[in-house]
PDB file of N, CA and C in Angstrom:
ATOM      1  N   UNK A   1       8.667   3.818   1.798  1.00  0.00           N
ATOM      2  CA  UNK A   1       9.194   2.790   0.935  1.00  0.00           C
ATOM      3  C   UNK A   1       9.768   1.650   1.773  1.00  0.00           C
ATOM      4  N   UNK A   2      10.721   1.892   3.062  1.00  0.00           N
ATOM      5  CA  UNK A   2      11.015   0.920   3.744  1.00  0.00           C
ATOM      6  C   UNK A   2       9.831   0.184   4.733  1.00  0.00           C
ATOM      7  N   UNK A   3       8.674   0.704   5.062  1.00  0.00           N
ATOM      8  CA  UNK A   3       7.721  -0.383   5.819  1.00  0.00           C
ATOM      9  C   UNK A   3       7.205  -1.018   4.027  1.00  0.00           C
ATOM     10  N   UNK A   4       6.774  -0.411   3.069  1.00  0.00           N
ATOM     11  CA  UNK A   4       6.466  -1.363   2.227  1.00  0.00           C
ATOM     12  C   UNK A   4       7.328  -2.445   1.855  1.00  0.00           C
ATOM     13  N   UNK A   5       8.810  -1.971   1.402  1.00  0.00           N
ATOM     14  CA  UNK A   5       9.664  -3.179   1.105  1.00  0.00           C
ATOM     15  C   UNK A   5       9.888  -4.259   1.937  1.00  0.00           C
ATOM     16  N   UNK A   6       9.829  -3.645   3.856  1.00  0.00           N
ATOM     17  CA  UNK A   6      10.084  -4.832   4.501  1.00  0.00           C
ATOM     18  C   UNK A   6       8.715  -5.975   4.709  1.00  0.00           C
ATOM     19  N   UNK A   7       7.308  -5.268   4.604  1.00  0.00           N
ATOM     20  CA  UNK A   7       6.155  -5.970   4.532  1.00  0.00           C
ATOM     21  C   UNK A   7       6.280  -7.208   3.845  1.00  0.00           C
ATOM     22  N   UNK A   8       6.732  -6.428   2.514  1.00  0.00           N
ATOM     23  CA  UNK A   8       6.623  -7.753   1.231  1.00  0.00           C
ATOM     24  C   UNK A   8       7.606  -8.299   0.989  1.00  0.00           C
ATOM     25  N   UNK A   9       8.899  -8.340   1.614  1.00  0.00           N
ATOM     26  CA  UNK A   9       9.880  -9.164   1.332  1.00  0.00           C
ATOM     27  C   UNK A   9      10.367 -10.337   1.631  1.00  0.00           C
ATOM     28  N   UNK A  10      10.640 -11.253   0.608  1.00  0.00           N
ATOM     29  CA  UNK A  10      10.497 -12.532   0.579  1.00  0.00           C
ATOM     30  C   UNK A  10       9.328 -12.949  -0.216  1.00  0.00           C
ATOM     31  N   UNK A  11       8.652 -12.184  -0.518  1.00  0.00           N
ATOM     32  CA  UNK A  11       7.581 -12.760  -1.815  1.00  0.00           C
ATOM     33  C   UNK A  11       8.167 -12.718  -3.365  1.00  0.00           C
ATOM     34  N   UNK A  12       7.277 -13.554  -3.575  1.00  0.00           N
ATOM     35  CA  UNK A  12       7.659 -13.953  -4.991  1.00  0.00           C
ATOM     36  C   UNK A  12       6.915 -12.831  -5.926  1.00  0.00           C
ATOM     37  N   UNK A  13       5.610 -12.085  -5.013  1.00  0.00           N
ATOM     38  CA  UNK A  13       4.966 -11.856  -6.146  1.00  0.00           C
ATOM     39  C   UNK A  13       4.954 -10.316  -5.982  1.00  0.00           C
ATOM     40  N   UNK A  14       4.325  -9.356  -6.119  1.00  0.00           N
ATOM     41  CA  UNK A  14       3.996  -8.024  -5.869  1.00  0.00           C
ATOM     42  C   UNK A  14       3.306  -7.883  -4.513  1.00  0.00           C
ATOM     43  N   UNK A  15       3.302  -6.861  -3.330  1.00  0.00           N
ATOM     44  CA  UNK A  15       3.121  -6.710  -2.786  1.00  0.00           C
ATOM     45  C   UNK A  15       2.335  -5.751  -2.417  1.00  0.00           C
ATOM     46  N   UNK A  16       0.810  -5.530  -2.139  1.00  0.00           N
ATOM     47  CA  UNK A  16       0.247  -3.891  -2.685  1.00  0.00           C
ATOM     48  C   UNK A  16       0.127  -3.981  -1.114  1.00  0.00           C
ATOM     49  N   UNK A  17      -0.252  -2.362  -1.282  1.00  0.00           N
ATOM     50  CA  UNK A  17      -1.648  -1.410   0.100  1.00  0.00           C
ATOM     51  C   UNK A  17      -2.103  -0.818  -0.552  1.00  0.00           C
ATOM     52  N   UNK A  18      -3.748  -1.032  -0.639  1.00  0.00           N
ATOM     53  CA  UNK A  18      -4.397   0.190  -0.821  1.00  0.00           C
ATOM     54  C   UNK A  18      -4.934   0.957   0.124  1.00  0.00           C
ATOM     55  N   UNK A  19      -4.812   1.751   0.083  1.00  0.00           N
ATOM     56  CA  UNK A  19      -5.316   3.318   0.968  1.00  0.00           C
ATOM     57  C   UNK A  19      -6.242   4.199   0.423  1.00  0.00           C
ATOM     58  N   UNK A  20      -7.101   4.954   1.212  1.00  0.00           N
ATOM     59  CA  UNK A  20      -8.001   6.231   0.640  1.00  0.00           C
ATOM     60  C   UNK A  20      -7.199   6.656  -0.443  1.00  0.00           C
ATOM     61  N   UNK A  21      -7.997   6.244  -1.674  1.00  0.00           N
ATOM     62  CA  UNK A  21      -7.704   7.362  -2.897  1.00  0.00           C
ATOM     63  C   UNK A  21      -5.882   6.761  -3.765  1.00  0.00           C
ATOM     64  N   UNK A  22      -5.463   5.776  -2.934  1.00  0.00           N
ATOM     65  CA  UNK A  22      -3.981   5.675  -4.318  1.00  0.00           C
ATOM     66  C   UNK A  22      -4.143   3.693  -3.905  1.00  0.00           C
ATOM     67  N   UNK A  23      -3.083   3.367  -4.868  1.00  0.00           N
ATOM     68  CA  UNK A  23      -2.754   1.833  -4.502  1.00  0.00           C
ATOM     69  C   UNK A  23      -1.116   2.089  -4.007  1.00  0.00           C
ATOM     70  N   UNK A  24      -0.352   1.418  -3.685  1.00  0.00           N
ATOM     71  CA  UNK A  24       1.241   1.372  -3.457  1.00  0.00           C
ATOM     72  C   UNK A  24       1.203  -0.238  -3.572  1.00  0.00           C
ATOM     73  N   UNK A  25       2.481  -0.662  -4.708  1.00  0.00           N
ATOM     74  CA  UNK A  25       2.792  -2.036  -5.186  1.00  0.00           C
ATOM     75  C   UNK A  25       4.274  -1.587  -5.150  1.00  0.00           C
ATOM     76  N   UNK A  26       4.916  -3.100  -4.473  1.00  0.00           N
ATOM     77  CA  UNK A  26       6.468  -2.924  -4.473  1.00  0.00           C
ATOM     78  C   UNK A  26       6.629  -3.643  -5.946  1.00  0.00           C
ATOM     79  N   UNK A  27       7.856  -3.678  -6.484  1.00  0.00           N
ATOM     80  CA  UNK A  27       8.526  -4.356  -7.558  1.00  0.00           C
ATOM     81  C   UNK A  27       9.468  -5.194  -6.790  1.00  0.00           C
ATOM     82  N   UNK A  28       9.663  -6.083  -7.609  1.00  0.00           N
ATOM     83  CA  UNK A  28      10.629  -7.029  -6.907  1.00  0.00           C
ATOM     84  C   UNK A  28      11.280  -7.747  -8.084  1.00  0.00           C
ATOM     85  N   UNK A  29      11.654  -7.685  -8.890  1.00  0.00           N
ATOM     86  CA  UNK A  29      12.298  -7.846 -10.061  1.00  0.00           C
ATOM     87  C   UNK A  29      12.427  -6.582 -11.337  1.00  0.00           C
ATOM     88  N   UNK A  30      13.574  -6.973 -11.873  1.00  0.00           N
ATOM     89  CA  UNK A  30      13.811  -5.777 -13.017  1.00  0.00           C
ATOM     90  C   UNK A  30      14.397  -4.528 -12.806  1.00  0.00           C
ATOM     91  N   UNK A  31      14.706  -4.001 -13.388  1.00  0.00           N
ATOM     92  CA  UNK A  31      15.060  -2.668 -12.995  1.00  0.00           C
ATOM     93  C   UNK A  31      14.997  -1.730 -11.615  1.00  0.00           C
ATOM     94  N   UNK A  32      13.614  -2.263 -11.586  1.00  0.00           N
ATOM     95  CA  UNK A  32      12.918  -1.514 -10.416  1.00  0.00           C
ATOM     96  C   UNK A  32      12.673  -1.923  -9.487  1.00  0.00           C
ATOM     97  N   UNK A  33      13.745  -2.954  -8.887  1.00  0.00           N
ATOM     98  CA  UNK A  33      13.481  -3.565  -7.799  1.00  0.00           C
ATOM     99  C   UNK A  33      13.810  -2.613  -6.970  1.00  0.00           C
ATOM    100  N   UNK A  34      13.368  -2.983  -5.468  1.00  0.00           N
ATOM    101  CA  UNK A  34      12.733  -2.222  -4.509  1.00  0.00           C
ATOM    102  C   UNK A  34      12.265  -0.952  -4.433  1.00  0.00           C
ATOM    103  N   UNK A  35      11.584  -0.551  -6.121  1.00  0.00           N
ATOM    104  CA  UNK A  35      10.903   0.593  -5.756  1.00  0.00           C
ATOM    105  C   UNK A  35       9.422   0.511  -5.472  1.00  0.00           C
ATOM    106  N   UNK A  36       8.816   1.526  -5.281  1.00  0.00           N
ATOM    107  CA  UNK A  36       7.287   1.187  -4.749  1.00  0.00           C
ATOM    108  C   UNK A  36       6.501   2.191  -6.343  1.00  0.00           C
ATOM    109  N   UNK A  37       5.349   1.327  -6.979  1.00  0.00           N
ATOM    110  CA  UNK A  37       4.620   2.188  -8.239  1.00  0.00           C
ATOM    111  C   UNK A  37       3.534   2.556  -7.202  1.00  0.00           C
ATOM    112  N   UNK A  38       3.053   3.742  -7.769  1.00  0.00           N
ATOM    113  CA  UNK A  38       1.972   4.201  -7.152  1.00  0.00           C
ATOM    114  C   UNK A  38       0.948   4.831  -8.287  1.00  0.00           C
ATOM    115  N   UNK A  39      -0.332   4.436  -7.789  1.00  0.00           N
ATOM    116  CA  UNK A  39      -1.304   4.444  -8.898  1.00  0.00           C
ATOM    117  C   UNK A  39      -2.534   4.930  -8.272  1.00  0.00           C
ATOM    118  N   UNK A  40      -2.993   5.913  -9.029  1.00  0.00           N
ATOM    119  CA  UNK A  40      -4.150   6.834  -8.253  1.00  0.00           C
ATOM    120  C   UNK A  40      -5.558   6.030  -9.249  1.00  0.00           C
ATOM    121  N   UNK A  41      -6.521   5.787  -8.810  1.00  0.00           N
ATOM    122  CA  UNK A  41      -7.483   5.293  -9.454  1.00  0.00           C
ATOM    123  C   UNK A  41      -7.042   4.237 -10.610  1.00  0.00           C
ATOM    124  N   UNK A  42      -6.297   3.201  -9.995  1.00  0.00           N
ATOM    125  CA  UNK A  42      -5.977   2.307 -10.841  1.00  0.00           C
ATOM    126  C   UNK A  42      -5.237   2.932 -12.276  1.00  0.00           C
ATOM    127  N   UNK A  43      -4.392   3.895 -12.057  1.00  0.00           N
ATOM    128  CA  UNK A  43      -3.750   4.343 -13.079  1.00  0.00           C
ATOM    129  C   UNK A  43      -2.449   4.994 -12.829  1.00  0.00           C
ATOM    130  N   UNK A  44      -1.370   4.632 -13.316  1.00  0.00           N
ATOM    131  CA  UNK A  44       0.092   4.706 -13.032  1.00  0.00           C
ATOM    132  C   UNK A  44      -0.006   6.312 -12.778  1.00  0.00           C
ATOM    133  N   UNK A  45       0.742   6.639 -11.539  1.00  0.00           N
ATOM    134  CA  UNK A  45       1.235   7.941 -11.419  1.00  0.00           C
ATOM    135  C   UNK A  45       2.742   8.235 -11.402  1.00  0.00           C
ATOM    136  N   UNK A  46       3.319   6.894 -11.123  1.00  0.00           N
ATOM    137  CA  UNK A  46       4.495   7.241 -10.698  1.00  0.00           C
ATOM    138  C   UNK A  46       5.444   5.813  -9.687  1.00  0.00           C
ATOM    139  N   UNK A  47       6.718   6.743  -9.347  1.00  0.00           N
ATOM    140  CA  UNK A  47       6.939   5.168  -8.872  1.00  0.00           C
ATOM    141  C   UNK A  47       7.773   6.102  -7.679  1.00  0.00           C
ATOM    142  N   UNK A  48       8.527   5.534  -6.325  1.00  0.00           N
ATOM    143  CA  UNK A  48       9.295   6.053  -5.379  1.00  0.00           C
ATOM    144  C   UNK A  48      10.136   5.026  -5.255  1.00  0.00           C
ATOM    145  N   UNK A  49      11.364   6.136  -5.250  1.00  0.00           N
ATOM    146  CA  UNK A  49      12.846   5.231  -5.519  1.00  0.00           C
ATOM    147  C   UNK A  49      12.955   4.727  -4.176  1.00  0.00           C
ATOM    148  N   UNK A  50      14.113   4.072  -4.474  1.00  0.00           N
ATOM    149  CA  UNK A  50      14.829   3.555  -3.020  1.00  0.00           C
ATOM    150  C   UNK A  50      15.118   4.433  -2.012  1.00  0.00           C
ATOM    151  N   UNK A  51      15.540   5.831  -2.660  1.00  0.00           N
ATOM    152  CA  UNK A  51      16.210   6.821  -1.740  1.00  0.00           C
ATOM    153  C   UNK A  51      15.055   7.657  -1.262  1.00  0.00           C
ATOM    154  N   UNK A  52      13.688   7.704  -1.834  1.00  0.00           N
ATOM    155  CA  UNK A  52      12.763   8.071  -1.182  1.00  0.00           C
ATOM    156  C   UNK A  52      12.084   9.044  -2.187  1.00  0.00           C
ATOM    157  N   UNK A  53      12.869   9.441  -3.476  1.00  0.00           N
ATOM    158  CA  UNK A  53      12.221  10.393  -4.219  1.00  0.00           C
ATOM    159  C   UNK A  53      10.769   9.746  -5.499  1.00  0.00           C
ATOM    160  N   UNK A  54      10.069  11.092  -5.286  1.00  0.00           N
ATOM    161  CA  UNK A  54       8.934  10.483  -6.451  1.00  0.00           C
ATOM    162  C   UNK A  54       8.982  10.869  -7.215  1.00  0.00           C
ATOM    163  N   UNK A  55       9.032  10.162  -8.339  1.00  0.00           N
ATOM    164  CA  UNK A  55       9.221  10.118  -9.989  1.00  0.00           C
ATOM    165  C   UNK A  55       8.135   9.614 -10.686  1.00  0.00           C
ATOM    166  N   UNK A  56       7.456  10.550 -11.460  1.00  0.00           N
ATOM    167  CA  UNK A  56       6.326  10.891 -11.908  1.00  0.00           C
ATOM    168  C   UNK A  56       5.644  11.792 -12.391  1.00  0.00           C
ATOM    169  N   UNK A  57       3.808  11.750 -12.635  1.00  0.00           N
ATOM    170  CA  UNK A  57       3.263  12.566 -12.621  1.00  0.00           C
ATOM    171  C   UNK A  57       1.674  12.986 -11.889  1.00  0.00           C
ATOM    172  N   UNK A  58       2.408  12.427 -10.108  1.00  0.00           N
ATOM    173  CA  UNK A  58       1.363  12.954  -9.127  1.00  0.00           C
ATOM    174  C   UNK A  58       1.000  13.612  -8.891  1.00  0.00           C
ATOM    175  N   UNK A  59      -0.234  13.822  -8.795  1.00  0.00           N
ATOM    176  CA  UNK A  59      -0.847  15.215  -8.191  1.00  0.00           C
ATOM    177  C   UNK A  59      -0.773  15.652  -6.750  1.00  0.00           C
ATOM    178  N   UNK A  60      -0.729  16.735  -6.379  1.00  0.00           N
ATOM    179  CA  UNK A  60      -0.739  17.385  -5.079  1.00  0.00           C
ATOM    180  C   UNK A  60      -1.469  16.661  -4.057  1.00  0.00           C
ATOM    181  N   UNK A  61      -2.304  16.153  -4.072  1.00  0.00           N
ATOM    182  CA  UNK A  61      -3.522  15.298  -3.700  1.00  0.00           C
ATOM    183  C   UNK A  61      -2.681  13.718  -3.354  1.00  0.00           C
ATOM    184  N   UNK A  62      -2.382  13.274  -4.424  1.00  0.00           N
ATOM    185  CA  UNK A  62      -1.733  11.963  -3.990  1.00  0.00           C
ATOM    186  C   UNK A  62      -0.220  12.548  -3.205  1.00  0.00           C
ATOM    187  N   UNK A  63       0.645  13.274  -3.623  1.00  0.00           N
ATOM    188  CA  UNK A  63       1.817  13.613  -2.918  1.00  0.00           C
ATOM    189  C   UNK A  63       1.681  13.662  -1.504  1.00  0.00           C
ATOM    190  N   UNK A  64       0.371  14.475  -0.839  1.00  0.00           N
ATOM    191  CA  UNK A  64       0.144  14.542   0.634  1.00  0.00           C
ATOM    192  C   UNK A  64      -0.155  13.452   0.871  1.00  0.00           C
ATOM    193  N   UNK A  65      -0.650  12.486   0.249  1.00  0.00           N
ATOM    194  CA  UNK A  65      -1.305  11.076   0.428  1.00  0.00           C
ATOM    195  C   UNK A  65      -0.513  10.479   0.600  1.00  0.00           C
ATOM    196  N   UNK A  66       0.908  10.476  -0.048  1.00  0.00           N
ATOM    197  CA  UNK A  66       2.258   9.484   0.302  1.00  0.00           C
ATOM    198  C   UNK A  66       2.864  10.014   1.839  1.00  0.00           C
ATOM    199  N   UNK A  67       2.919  11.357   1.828  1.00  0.00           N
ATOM    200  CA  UNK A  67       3.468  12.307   3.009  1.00  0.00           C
ATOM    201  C   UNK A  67       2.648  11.756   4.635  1.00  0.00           C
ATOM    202  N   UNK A  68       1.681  11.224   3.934  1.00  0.00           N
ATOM    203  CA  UNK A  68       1.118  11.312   5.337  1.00  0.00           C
ATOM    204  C   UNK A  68       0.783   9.554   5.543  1.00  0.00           C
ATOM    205  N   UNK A  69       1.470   8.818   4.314  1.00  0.00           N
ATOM    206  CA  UNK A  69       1.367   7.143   4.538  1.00  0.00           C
ATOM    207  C   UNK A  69       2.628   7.123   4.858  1.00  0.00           C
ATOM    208  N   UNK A  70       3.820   8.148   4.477  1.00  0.00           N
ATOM    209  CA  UNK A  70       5.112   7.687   5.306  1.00  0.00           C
ATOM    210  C   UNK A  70       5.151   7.398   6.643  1.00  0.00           C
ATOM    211  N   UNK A  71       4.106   8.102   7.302  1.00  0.00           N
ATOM    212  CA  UNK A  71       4.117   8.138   8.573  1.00  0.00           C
ATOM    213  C   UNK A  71       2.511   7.368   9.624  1.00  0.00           C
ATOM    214  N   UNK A  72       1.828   7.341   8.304  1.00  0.00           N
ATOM    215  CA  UNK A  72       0.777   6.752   8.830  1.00  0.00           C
ATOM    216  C   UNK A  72       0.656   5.029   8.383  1.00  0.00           C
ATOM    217  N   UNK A  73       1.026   4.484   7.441  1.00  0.00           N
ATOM    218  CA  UNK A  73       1.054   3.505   6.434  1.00  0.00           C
ATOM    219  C   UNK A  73       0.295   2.166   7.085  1.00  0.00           C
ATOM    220  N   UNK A  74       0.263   1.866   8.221  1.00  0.00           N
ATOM    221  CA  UNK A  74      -1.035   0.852   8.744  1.00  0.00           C
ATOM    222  C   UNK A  74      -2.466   1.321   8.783  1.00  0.00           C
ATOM    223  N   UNK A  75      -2.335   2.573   9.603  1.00  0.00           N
ATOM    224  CA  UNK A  75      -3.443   3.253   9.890  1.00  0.00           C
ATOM    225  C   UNK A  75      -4.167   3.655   8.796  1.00  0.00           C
ATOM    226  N   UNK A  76      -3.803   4.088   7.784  1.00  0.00           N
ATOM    227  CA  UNK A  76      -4.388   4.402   6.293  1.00  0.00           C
ATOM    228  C   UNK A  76      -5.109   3.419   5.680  1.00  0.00           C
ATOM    229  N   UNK A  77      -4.042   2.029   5.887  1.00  0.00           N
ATOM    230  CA  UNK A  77      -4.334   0.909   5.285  1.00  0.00           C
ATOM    231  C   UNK A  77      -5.792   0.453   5.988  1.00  0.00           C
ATOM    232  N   UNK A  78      -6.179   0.438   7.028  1.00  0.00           N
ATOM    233  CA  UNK A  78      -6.774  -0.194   8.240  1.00  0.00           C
ATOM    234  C   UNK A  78      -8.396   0.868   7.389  1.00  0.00           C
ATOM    235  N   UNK A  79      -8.077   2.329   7.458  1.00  0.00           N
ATOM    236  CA  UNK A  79      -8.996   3.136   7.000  1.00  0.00           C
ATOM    237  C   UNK A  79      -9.696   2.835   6.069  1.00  0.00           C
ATOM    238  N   UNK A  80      -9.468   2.001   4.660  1.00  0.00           N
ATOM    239  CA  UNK A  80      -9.364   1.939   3.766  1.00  0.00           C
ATOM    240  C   UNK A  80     -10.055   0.369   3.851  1.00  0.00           C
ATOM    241  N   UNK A  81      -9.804  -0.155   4.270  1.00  0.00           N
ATOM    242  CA  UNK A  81     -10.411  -1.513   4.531  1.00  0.00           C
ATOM    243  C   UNK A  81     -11.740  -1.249   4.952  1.00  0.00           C
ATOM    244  N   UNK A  82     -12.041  -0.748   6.260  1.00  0.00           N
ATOM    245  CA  UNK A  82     -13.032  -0.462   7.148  1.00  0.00           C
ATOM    246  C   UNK A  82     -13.951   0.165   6.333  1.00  0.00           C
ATOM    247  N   UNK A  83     -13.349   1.480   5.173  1.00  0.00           N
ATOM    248  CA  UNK A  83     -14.616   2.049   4.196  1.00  0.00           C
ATOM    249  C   UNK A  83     -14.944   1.352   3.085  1.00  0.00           C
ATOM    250  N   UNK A  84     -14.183   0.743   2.927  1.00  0.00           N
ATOM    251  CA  UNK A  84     -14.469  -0.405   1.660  1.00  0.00           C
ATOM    252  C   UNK A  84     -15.122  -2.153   1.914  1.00  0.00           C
ATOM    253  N   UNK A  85     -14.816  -1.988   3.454  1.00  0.00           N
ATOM    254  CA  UNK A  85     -14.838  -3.837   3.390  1.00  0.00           C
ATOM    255  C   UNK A  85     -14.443  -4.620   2.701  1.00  0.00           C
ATOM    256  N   UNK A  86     -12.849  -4.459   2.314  1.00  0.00           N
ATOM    257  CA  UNK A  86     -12.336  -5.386   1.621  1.00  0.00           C
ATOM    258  C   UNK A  86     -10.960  -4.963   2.016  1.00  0.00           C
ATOM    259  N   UNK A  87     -10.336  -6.453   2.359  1.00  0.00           N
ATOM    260  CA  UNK A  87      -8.864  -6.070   2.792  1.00  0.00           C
ATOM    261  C   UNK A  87      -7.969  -5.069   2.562  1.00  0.00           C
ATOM    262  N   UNK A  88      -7.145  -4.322   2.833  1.00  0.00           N
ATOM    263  CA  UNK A  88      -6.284  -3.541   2.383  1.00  0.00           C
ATOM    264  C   UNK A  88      -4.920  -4.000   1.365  1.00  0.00           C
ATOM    265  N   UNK A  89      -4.586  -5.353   2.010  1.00  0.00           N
ATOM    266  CA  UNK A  89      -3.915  -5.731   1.330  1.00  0.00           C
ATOM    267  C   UNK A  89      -4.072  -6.687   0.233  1.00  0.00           C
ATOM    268  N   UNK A  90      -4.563  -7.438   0.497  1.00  0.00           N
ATOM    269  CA  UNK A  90      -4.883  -8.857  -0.264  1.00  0.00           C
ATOM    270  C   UNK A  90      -6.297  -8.356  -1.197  1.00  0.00           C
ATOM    271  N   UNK A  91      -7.183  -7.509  -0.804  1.00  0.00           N
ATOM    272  CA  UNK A  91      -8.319  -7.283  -1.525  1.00  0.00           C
ATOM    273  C   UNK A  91      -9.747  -7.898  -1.384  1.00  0.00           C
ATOM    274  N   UNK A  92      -9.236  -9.190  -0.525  1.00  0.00           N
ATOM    275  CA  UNK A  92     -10.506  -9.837   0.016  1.00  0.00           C
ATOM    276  C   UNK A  92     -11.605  -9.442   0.393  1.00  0.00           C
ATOM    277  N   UNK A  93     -12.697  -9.735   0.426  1.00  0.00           N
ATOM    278  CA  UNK A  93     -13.505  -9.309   1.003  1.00  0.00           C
ATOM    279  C   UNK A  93     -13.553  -9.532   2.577  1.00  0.00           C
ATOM    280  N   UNK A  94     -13.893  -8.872   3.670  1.00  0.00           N
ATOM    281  CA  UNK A  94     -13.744  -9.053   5.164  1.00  0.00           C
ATOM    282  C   UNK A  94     -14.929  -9.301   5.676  1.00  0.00           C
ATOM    283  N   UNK A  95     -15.273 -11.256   6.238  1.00  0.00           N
ATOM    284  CA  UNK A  95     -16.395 -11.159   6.442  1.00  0.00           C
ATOM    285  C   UNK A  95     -16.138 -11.109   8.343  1.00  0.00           C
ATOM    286  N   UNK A  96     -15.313 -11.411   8.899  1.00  0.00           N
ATOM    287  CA  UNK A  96     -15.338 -11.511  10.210  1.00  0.00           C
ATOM    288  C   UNK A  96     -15.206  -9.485  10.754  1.00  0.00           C
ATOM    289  N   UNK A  97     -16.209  -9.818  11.550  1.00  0.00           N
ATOM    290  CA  UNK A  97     -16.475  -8.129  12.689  1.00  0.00           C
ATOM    291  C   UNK A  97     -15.312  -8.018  13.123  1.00  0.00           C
ATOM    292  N   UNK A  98     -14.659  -8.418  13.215  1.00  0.00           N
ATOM    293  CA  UNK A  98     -12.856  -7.840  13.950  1.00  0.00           C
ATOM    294  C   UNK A  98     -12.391  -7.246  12.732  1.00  0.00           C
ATOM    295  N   UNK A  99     -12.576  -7.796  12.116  1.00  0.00           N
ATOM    296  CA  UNK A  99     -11.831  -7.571  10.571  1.00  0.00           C
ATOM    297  C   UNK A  99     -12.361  -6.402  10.088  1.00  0.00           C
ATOM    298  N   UNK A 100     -13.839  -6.762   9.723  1.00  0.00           N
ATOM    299  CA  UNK A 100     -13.992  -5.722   9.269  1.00  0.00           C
ATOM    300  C   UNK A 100     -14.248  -4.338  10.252  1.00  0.00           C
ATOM    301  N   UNK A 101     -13.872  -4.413  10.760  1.00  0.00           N
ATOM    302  CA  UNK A 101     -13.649  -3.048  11.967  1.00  0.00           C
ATOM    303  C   UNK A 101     -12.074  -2.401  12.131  1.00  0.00           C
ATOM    304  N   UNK A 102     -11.419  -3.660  12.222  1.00  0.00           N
ATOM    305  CA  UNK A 102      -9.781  -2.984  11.497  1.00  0.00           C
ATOM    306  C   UNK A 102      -9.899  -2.858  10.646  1.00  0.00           C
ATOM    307  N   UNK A 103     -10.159  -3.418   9.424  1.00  0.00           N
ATOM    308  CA  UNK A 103     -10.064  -3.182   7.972  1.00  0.00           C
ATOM    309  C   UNK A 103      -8.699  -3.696   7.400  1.00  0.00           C
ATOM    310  N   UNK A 104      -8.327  -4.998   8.016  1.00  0.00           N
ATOM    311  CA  UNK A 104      -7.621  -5.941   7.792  1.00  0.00           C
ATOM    312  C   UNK A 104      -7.382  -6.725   7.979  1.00  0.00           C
ATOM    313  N   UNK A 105      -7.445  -7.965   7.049  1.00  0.00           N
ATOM    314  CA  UNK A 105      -7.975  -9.359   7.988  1.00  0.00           C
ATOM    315  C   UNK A 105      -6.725  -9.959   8.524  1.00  0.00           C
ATOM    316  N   UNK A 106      -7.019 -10.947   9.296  1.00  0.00           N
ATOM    317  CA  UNK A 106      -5.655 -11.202  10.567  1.00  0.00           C
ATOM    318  C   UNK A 106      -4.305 -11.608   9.772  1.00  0.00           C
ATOM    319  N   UNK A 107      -4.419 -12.341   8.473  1.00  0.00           N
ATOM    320  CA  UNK A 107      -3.472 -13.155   8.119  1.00  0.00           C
ATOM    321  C   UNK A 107      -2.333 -11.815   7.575  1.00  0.00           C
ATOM    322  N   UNK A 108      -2.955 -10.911   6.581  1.00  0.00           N
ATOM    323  CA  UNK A 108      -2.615  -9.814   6.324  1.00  0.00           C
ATOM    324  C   UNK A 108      -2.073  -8.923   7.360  1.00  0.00           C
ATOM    325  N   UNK A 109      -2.247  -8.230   8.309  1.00  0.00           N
ATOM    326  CA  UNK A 109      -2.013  -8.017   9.406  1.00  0.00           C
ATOM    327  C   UNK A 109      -0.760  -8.252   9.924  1.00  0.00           C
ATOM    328  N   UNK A 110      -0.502  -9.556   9.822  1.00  0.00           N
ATOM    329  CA  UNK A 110       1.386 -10.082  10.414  1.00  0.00           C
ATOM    330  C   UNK A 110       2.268  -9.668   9.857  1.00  0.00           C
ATOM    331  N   UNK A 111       1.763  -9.078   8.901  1.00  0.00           N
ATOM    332  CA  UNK A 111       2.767  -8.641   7.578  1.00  0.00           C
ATOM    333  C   UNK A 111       3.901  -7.675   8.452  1.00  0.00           C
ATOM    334  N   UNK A 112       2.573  -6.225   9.037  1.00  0.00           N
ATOM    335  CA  UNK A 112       3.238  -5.512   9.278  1.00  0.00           C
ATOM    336  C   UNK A 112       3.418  -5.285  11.011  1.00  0.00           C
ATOM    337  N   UNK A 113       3.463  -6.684  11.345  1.00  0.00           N
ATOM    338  CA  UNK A 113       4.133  -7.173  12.887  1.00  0.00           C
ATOM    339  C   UNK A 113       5.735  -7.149  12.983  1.00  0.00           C
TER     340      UNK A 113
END
């Protein structure tokens, strides 16, 4: 939750990663500010609080998927680009060979510098 919140902060708008198999979007207004929703096939599973707990109804499958973006959360992102050819973050499509070989195009990228 804290590399996502610090990625996207200072935006006005929502902040996603998608990764193999879930999306992660911060909130940044309302109630639910600085929590992160998480959505498995484009469909709400759940959301992770500030303090780190998930509240929801994820499956085992996405739970290891968060467990292992706590600690992996570029590298996933990067994965995910590279099998899709399309940014991780922004969604773009990646036409430059650097890019699409990280699986994130440069501008995106600084985010999590």
């Amino acid at each position: 939750v804290e590399k996502m919140n610090s990625a996207g902060s200072g935006r006005k708008t929502k902040f996603q990663v998608r990764l193999p198999g879930i999306t992660l979007s911060t909130v940044n207004r309302g109630a639910n500010t600085g929590c992160v929703y998480v959505y498995e096939n484009n469909q709400y599973v759940g959301k992770i609080t500030q303090n780190g707990e998930l509240i929801g109804n994820a499956s085992e499958d996405v739970k290891n998927l968060l467990d292992d973006a706590n600690d992996n959360l570029l590298q996933l992102a990067k994965i995910y680009g590279h099998e899709s050819g399309s940014c991780s973050i922004c969604g773009r499509t990646l036409n430059d060979p650097l890019s699409v070989q990280m699986g994130i195009g440069p501008i995106c990228a600084k985010l999590f510098n």
